[in-house]
C-alpha atoms as a PDB file:
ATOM      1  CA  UNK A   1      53.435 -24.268  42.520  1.00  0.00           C
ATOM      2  CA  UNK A   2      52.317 -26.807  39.930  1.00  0.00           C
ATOM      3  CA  UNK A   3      50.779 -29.820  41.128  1.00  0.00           C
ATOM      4  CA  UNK A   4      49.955 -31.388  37.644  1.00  0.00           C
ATOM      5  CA  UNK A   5      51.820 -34.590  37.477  1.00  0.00           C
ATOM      6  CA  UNK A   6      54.614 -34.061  33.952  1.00  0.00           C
ATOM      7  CA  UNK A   7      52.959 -34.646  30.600  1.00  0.00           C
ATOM      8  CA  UNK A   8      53.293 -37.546  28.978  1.00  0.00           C
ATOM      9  CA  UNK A   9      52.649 -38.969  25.501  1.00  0.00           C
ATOM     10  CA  UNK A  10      49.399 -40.088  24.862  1.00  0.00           C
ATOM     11  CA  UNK A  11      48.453 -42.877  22.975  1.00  0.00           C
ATOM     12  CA  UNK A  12      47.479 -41.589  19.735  1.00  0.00           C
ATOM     13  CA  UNK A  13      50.876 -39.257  19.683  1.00  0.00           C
ATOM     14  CA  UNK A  14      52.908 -42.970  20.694  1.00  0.00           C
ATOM     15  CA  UNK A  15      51.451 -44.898  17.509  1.00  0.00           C
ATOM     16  CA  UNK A  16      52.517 -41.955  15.493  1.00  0.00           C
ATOM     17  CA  UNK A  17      55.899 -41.903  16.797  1.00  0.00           C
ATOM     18  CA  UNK A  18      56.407 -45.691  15.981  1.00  0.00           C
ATOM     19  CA  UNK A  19      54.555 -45.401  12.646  1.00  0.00           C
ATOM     20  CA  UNK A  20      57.425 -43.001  11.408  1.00  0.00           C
ATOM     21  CA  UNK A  21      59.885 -44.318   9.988  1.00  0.00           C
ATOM     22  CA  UNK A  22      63.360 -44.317  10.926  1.00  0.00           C
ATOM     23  CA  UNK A  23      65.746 -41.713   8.738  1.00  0.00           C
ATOM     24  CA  UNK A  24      68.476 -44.204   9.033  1.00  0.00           C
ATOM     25  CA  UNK A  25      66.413 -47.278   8.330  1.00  0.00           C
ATOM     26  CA  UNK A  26      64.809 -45.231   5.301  1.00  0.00           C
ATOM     27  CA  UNK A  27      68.079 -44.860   3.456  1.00  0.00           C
ATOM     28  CA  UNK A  28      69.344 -48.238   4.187  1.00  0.00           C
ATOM     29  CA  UNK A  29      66.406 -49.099   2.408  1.00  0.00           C
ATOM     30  CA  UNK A  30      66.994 -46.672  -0.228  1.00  0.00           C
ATOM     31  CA  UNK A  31      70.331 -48.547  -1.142  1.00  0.00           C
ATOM     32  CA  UNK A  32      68.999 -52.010  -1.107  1.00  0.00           C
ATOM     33  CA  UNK A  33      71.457 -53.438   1.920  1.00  0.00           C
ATOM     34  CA  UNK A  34      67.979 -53.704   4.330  1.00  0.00           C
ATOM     35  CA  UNK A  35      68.692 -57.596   4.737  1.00  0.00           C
ATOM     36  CA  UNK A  36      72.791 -56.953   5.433  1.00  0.00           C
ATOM     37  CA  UNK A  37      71.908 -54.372   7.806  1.00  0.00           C
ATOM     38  CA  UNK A  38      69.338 -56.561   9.970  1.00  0.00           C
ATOM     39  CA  UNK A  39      71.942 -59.235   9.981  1.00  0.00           C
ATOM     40  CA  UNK A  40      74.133 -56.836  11.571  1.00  0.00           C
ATOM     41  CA  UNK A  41      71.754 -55.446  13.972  1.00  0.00           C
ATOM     42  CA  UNK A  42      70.431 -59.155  15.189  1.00  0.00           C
ATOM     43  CA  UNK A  43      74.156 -60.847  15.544  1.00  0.00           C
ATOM     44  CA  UNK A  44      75.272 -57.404  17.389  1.00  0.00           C
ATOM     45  CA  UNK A  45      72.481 -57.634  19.696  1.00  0.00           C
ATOM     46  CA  UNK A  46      72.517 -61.838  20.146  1.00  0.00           C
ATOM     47  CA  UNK A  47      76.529 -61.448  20.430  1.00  0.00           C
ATOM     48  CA  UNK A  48      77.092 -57.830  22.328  1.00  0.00           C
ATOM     49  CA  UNK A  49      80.701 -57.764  20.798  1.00  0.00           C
ATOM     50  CA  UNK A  50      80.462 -56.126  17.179  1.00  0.00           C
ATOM     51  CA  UNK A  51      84.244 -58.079  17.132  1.00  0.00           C
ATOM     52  CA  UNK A  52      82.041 -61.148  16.345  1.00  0.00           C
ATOM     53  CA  UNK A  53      79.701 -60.200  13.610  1.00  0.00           C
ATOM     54  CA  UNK A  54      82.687 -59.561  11.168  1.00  0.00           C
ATOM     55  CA  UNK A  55      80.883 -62.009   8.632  1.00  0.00           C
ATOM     56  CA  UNK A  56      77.976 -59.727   9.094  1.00  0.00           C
ATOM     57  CA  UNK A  57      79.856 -56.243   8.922  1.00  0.00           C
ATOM     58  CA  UNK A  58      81.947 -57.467   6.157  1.00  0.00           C
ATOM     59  CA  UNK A  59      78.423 -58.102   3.614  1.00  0.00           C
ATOM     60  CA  UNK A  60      77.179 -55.168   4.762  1.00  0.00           C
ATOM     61  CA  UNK A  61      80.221 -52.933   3.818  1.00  0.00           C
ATOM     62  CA  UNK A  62      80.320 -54.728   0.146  1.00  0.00           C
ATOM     63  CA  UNK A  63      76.606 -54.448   0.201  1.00  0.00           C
ATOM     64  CA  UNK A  64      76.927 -50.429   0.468  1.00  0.00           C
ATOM     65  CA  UNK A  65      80.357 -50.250  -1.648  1.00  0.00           C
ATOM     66  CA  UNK A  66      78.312 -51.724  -4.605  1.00  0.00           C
ATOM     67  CA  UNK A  67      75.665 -49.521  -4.287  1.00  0.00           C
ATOM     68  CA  UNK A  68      77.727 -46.209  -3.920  1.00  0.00           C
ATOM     69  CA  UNK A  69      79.684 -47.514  -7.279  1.00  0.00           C
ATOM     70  CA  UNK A  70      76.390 -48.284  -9.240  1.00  0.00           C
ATOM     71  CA  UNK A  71      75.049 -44.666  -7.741  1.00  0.00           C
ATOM     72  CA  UNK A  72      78.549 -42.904  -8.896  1.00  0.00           C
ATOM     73  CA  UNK A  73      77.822 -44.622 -12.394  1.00  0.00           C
ATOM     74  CA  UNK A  74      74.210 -43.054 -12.626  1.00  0.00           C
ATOM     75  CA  UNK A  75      75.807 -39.549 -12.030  1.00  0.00           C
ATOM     76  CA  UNK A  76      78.546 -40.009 -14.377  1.00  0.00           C
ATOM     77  CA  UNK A  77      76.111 -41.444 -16.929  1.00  0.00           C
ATOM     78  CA  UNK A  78      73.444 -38.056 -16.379  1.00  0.00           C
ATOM     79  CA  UNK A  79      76.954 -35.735 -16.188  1.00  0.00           C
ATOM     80  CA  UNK A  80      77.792 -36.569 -19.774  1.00  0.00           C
ATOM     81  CA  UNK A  81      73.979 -37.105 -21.219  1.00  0.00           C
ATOM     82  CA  UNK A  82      73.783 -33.224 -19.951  1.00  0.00           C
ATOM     83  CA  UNK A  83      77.031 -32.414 -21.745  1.00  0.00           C
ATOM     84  CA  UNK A  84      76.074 -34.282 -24.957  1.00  0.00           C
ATOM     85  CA  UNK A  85      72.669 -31.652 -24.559  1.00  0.00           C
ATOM     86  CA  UNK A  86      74.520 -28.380 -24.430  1.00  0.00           C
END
């Protein structure tokens, strides 16, 4: 029978963990929204009803929208400067 009490993280290994970013929080960055997103995050978590950050959701959503259309116009734009190559 073991009798050595369940491993747990250590220090060092903890600060690692908390250094690390956040795959979600690194592509929310990616897009630009960062400041839309927190404002979402802090009125969910002062209001525990999403129903009441609609304000917040709302920016958010155009906040992403715009960035997915300026991204689709960066791929259309490469799509046809690769064409115009061939």
């Amino acid at each position: 029978m073991d009798t050595r009490s369940p491993q747990r993280s250590t220090p060092t290994k903890r600060a690692k963990e908390e250094e690390e970013e956040d795959p979600v929080d690194a592509m929310i960055a990616r897009t630009g929204c960062t400041a839309q997103h927190h404002a979402v995050q802090e009125c969910m978590a002062a209001q525990q009803d999403w129903r009441r950050c609609q304000a917040q959701v709302q920016a958010f959503r155009a906040c992403m929208a715009e960035r997915q259309r300026q991204r689709a116009e960066e791929l259309r734009g490469r799509q046809r400067s690769g064409s115009a190559d061939s």
